[in-house]
Every structure is written in C-alpha cells, then in structure tokens.
C-alpha atoms as a PDB file:
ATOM      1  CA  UNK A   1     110.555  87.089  96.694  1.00  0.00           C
ATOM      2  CA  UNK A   2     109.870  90.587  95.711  1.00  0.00           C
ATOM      3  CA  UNK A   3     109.301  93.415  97.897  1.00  0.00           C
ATOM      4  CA  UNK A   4     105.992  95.043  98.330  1.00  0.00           C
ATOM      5  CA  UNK A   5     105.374  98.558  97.789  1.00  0.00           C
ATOM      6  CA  UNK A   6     104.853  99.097 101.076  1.00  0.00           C
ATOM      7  CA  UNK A   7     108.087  97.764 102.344  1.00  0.00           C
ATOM      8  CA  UNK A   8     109.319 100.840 100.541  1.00  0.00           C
ATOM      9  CA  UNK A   9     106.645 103.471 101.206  1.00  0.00           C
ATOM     10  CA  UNK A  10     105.136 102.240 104.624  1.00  0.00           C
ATOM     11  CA  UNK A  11     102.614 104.804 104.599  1.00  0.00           C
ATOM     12  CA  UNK A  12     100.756 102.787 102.167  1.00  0.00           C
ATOM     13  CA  UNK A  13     100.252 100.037 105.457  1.00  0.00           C
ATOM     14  CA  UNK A  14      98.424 102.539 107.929  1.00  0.00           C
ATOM     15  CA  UNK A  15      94.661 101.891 108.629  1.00  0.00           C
ATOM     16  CA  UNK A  16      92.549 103.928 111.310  1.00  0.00           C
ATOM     17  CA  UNK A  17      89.317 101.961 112.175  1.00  0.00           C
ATOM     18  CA  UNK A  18      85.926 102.836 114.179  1.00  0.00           C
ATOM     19  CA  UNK A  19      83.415 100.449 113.939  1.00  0.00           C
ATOM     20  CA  UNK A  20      82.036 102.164 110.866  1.00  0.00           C
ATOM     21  CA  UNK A  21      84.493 103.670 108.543  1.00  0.00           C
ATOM     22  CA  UNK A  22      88.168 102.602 107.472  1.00  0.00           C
ATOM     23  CA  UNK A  23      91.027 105.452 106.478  1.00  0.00           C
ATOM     24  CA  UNK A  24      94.144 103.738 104.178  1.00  0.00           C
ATOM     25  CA  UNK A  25      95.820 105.975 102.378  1.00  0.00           C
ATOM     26  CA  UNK A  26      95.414 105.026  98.599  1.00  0.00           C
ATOM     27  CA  UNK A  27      97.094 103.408  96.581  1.00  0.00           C
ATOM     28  CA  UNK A  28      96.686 103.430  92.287  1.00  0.00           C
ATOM     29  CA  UNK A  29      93.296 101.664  91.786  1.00  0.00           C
ATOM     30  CA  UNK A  30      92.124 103.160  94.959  1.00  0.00           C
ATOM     31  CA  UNK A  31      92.773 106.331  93.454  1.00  0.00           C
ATOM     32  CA  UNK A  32      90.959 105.489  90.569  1.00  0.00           C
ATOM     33  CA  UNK A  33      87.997 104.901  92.697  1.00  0.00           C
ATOM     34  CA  UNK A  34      88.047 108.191  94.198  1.00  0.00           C
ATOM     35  CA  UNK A  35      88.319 109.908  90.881  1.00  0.00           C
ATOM     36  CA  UNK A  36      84.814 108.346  89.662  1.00  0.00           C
ATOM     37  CA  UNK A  37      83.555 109.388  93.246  1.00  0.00           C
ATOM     38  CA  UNK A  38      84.853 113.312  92.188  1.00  0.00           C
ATOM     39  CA  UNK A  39      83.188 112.581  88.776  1.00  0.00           C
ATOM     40  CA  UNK A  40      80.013 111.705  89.510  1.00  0.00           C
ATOM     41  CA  UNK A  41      80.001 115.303  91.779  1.00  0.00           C
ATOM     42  CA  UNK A  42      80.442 115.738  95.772  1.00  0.00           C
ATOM     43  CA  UNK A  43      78.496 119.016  95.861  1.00  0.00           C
ATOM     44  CA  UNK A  44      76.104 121.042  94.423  1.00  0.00           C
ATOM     45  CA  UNK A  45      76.944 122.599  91.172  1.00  0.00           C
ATOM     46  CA  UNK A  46      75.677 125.827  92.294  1.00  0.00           C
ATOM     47  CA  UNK A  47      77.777 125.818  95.754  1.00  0.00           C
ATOM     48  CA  UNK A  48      81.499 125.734  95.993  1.00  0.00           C
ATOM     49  CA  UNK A  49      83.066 124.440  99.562  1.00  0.00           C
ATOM     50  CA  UNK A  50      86.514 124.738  98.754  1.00  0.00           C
ATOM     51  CA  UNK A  51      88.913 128.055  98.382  1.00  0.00           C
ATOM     52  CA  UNK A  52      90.707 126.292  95.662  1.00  0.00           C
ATOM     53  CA  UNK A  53      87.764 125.508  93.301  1.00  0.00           C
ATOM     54  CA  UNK A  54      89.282 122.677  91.986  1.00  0.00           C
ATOM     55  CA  UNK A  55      85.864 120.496  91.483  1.00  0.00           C
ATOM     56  CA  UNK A  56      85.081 122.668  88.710  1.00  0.00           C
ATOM     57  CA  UNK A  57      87.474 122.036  86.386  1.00  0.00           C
ATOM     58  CA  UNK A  58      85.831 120.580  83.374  1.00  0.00           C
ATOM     59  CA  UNK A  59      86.797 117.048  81.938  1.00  0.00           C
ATOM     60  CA  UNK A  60      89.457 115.846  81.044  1.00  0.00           C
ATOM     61  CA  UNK A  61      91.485 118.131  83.316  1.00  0.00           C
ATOM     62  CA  UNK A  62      89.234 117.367  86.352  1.00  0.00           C
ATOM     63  CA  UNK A  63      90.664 113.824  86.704  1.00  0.00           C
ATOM     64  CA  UNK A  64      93.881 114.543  85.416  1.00  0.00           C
ATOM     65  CA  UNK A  65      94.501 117.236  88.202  1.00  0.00           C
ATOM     66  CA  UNK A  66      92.921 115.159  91.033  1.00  0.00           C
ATOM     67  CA  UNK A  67      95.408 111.944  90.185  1.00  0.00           C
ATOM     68  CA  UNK A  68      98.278 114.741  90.283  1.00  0.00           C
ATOM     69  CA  UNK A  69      97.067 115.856  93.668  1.00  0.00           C
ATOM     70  CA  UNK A  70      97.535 112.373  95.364  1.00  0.00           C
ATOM     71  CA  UNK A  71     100.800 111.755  93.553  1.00  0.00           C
ATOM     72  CA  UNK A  72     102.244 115.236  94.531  1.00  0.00           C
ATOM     73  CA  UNK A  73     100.979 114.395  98.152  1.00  0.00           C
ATOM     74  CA  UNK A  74     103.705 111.149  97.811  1.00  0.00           C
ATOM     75  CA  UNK A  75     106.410 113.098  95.846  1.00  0.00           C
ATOM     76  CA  UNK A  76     106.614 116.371  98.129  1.00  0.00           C
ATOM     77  CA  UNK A  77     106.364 115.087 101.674  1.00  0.00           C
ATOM     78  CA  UNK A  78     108.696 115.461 104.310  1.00  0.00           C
ATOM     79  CA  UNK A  79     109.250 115.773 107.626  1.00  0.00           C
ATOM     80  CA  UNK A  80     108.960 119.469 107.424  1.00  0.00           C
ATOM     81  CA  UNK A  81     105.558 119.118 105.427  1.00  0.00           C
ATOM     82  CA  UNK A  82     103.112 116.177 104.764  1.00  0.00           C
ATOM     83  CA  UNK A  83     100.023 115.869 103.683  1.00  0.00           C
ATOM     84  CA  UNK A  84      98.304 112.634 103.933  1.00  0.00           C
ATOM     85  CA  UNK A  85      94.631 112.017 102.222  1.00  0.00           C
ATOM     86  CA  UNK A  86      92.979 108.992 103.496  1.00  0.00           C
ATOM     87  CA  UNK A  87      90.826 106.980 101.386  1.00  0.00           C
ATOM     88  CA  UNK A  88      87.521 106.655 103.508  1.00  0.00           C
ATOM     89  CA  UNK A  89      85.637 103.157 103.204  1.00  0.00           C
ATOM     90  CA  UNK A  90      82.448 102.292 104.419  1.00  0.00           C
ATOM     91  CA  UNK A  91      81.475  98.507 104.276  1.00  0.00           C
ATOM     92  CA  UNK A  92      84.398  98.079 101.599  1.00  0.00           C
ATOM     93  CA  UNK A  93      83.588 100.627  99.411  1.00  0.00           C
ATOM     94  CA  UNK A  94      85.607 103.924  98.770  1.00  0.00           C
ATOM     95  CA  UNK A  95      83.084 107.246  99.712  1.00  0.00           C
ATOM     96  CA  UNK A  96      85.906 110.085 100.008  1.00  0.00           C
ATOM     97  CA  UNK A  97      88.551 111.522 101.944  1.00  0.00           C
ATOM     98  CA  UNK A  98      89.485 112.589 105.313  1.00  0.00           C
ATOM     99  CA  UNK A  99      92.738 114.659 104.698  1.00  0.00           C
ATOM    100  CA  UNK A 100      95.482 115.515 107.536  1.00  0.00           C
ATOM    101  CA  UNK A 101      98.477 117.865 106.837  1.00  0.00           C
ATOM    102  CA  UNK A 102     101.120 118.737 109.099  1.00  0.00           C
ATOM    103  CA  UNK A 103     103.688 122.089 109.008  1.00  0.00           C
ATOM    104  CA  UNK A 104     106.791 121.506 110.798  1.00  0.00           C
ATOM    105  CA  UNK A 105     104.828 118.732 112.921  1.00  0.00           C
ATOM    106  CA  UNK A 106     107.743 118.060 115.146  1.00  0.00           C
ATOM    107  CA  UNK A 107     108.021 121.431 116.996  1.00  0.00           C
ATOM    108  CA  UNK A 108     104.216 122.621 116.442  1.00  0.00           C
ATOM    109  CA  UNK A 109     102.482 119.537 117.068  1.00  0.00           C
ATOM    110  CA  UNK A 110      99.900 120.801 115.321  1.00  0.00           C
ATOM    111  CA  UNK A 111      97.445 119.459 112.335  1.00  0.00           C
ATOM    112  CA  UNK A 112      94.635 120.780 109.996  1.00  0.00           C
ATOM    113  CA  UNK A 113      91.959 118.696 108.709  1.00  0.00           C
ATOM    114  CA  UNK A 114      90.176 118.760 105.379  1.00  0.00           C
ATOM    115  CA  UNK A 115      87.651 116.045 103.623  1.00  0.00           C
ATOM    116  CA  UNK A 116      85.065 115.424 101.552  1.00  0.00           C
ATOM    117  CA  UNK A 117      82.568 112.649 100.243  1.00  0.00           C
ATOM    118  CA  UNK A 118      80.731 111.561  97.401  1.00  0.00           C
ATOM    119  CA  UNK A 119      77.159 113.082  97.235  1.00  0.00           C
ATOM    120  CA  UNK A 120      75.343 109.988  97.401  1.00  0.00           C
ATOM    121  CA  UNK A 121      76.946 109.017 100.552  1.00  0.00           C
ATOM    122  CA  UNK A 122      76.412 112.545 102.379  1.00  0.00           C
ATOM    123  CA  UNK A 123      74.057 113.072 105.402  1.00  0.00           C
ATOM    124  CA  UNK A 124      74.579 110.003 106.829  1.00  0.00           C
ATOM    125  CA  UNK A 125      76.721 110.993 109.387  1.00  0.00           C
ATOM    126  CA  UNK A 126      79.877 109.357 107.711  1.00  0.00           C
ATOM    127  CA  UNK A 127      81.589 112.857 107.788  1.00  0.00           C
ATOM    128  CA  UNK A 128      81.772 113.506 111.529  1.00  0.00           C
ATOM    129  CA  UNK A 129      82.509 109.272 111.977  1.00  0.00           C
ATOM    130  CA  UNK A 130      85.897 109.684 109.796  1.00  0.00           C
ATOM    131  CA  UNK A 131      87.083 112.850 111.301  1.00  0.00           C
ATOM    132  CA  UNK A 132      86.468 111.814 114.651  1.00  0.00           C
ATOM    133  CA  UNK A 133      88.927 108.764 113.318  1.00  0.00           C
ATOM    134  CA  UNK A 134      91.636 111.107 111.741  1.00  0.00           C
ATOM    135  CA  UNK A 135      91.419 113.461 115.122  1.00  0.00           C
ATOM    136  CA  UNK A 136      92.391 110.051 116.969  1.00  0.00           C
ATOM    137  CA  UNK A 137      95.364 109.575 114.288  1.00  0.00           C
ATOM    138  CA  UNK A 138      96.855 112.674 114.887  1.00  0.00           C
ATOM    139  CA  UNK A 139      96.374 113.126 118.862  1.00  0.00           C
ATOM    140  CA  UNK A 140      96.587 109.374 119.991  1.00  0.00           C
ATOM    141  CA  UNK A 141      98.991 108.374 117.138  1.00  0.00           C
ATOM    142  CA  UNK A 142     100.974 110.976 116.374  1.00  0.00           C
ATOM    143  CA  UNK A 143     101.133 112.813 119.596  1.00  0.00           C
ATOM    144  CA  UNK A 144      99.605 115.981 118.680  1.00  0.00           C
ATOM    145  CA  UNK A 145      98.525 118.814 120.732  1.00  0.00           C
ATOM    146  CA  UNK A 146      96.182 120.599 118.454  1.00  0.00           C
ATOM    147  CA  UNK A 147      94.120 119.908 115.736  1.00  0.00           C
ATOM    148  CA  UNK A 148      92.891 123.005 113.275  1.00  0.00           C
ATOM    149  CA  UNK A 149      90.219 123.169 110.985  1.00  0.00           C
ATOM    150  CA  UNK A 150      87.968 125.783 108.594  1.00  0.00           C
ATOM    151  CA  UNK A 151      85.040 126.018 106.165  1.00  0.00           C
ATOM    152  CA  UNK A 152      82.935 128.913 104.549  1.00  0.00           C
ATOM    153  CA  UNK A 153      80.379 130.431 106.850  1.00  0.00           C
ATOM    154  CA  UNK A 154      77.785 129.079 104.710  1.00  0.00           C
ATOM    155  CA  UNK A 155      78.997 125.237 104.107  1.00  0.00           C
ATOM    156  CA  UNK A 156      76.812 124.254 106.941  1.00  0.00           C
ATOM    157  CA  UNK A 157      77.478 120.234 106.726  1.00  0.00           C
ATOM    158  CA  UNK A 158      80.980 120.829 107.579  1.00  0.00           C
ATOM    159  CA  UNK A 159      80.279 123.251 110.274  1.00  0.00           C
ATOM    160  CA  UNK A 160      78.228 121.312 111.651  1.00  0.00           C
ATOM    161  CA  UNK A 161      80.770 118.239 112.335  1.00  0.00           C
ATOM    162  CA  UNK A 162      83.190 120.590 113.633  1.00  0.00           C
ATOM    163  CA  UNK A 163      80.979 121.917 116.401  1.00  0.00           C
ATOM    164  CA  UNK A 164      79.546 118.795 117.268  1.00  0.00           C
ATOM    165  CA  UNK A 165      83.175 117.237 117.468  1.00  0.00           C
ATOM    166  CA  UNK A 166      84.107 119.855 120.314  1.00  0.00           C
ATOM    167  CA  UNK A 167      86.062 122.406 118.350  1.00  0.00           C
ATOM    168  CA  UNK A 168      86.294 126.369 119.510  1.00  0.00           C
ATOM    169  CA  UNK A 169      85.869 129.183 117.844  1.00  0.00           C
ATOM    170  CA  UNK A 170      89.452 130.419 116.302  1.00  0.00           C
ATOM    171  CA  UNK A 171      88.794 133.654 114.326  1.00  0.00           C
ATOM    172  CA  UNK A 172      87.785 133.652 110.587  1.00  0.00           C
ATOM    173  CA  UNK A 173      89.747 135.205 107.719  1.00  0.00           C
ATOM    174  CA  UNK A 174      88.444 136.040 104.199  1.00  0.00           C
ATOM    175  CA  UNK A 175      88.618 134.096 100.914  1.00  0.00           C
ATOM    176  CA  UNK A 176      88.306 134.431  97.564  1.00  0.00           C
ATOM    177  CA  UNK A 177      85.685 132.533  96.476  1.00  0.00           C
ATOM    178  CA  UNK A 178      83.940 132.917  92.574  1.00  0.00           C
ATOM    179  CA  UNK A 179      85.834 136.301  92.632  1.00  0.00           C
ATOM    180  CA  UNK A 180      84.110 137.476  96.127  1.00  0.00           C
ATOM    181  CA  UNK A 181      85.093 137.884  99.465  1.00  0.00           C
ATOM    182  CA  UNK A 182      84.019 135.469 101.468  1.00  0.00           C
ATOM    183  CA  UNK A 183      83.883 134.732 105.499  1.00  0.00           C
ATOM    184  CA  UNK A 184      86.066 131.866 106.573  1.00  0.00           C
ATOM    185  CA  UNK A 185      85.609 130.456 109.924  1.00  0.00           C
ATOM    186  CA  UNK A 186      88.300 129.062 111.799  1.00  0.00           C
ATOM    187  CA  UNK A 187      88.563 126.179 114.489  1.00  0.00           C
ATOM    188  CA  UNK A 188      91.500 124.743 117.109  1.00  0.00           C
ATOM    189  CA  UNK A 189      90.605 121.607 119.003  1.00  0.00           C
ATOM    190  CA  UNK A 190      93.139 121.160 122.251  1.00  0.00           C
ATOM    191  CA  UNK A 191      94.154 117.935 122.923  1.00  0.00           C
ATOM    192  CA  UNK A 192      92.436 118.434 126.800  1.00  0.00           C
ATOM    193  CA  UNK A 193      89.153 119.112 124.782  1.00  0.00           C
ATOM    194  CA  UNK A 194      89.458 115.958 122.369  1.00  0.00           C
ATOM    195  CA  UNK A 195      90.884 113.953 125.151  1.00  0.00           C
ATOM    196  CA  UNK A 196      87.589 114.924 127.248  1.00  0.00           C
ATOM    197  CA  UNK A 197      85.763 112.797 124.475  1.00  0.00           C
ATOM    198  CA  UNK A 198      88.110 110.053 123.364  1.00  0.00           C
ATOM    199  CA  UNK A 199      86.843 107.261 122.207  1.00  0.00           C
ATOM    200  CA  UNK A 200      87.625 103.706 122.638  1.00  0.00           C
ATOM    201  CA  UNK A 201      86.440 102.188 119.763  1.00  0.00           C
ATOM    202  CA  UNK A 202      88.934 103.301 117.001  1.00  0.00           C
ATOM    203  CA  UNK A 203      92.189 101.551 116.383  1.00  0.00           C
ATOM    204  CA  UNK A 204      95.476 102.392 113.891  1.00  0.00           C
ATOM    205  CA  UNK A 205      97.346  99.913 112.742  1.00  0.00           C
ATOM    206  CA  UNK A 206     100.797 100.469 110.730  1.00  0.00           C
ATOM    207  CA  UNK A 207     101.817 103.270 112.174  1.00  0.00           C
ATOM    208  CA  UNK A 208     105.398 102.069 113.841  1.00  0.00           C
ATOM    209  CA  UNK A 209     106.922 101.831 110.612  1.00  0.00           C
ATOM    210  CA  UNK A 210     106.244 104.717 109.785  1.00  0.00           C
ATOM    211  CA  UNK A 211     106.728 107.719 112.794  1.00  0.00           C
ATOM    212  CA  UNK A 212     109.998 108.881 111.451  1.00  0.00           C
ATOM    213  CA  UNK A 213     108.342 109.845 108.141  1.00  0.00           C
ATOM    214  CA  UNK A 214     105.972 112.153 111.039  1.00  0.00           C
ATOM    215  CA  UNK A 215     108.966 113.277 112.576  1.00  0.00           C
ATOM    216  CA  UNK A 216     108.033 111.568 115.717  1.00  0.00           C
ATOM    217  CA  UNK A 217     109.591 108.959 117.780  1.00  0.00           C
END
C-alpha cells in the first residue's frame, strides 16, 4: 500500500482546534481555496496592511505568486528557519491564514505571528479566535517563551486582536509603505502573560511526528 504524503512531510498531519476554528497547514487543493479567498480581495483596495504589498499584484501574477509563497514555505524550511501558514477553517470551509515563523527557534524560543482572512468573513471575531489557537501552538506545543507580533498604526482590526490577546507594547519601527514612511507598531507576548490566560478549550493534534522538524524534543 502506498505511502501518504504525510508519512513523508508530517507537517501536513498537524491540526490546532478551539471550538470554533481549525488550523491544518494546506495542502494543493487547499491552497487552491485560499487563492480564490485572495482573489475575491481581503482588504480594502484603498488600504494596504502588509509591508510587502503583495495583494496588489494584478492577475495572473497575483495567484501565481501566492501558490509560490506556500510552496517556498515547504521547500526552504529548516530547523534554523520555518515558516508555517495555517489554513484557517470555520465550519469546514477555508477563510484565511494564521501564519507562525520561527528564527533559530531552538535557542530563541521565540515566534512572530502574521494572518489574514477573506473580507466576507472579517469582523466576526474569527481573527482573534485563530491567533489565540496559533499562540497555544507555539507556547503549549512547541515550548516557546515569546510570541512577537506587528501591524501599521492605522490597521486597527489587527491591533485590536493583539491588545485584546494580552500583548505589550514593544517599540515600533518604520516601513515603507506606497513609497511613504510609515509607523509600525511592535508587540512581545511572555509566556507568564499568555499563560495568565490559557485556555482549555484548544487542542493540537500531530504534532509528535513532527518536533524535530521545530527543533524541539
């Protein structure tokens, strides 16, 4: 009997629950899904959230460049460097991602979150519901003992999950963003602070056969 892909690439067999959202990490028609999602828009045209302005690339390169991002995520990581972008479910269906990337995660213990979500399923609280799930990955799964975050002083949605999830202030740097310098603020979330808060109610499954790929044990 042949081998799933998974047996090869266990990554592909982590889920992180809550009692409202799901986090796999994608695999090709999952993918897919999340490229209509980026399609169909996950901001405003006249605001950009991200440094990299990589939602307004015009189509065909748009899609092209966002399937490239997921498979680079697979091709590049290591121990040293991951990056892992959940695909975020609701009820079954796929509504964005909650993002997690780790530098030298053995000896910093340290992660940064990123994420976003289709606009039709924004403002319903699903934002702070799958980063409170990916904050659990990193600190009850993988051990961590900081999680790090940022947005644009004026991308108030994702400000606004960050406070309300317990972050601190950590400085703010400036961007270039539509050829302007613009105010970045920074978080850090301790794992005292998050562990103040943990939750009971989220669970990961998958994750033993994968730590060494996390350089943990």
């Amino acid at each position: 009997m042949r081998a799933s892909v998974s047996t090869h690439w266990p990554l592909l067999g982590l889920r992180v629950a809550t009692p409202r959202v799901e986090l796999r990490p994608p695999d090709q028609d999952t993918v897919a899904a999340l490229i209509d999602l980026v399609r169909r828009g996950i901001h405003d045209p006249d605001f950009m959230p991200f440094d990299v302005p990589w939602t307004a690339r015009p189509s065909p390169e748009l899609e092209r460049e966002s399937f490239r991002f997921f498979a680079r995520c697979w091709a590049n990581w290591s121990t040293q460097e991951w990056d892992l972008p959940f695909a975020v479910r609701v009820d079954g269906e796929v509504v964005g991602v909650q993002g997690i990337h780790g530098i030298d995660f053995p000896h910093r213990a340290t992660f940064v979150t990123g994420s976003w979500l289709g606009r039709s399923h924004q403002g319903q609280g699903i934002g702070k519901e799958m980063r409170a799930a990916v904050l659990h990955f990193g600190f009850e799964g993988l051990g961590a003992q900081r999680a790090e975050t940022g947005a644009f002083h004026d991308n108030a949605a994702s400000l606004a999950v960050t406070r309300a999830l317990g972050y601190e202030p950590n400085g703010d740097v400036v961007k270039e963003r539509g050829g302007l310098p613009t105010r970045c603020l920074e978080f850090k979330l301790d794992r005292g602070a998050w562990h103040r808060g943990r939750r009971d109610d989220i669970s990961i499954e998958g994750l033993d056969a994968c730590r060494d790929l996390f350089g943990v044990g």
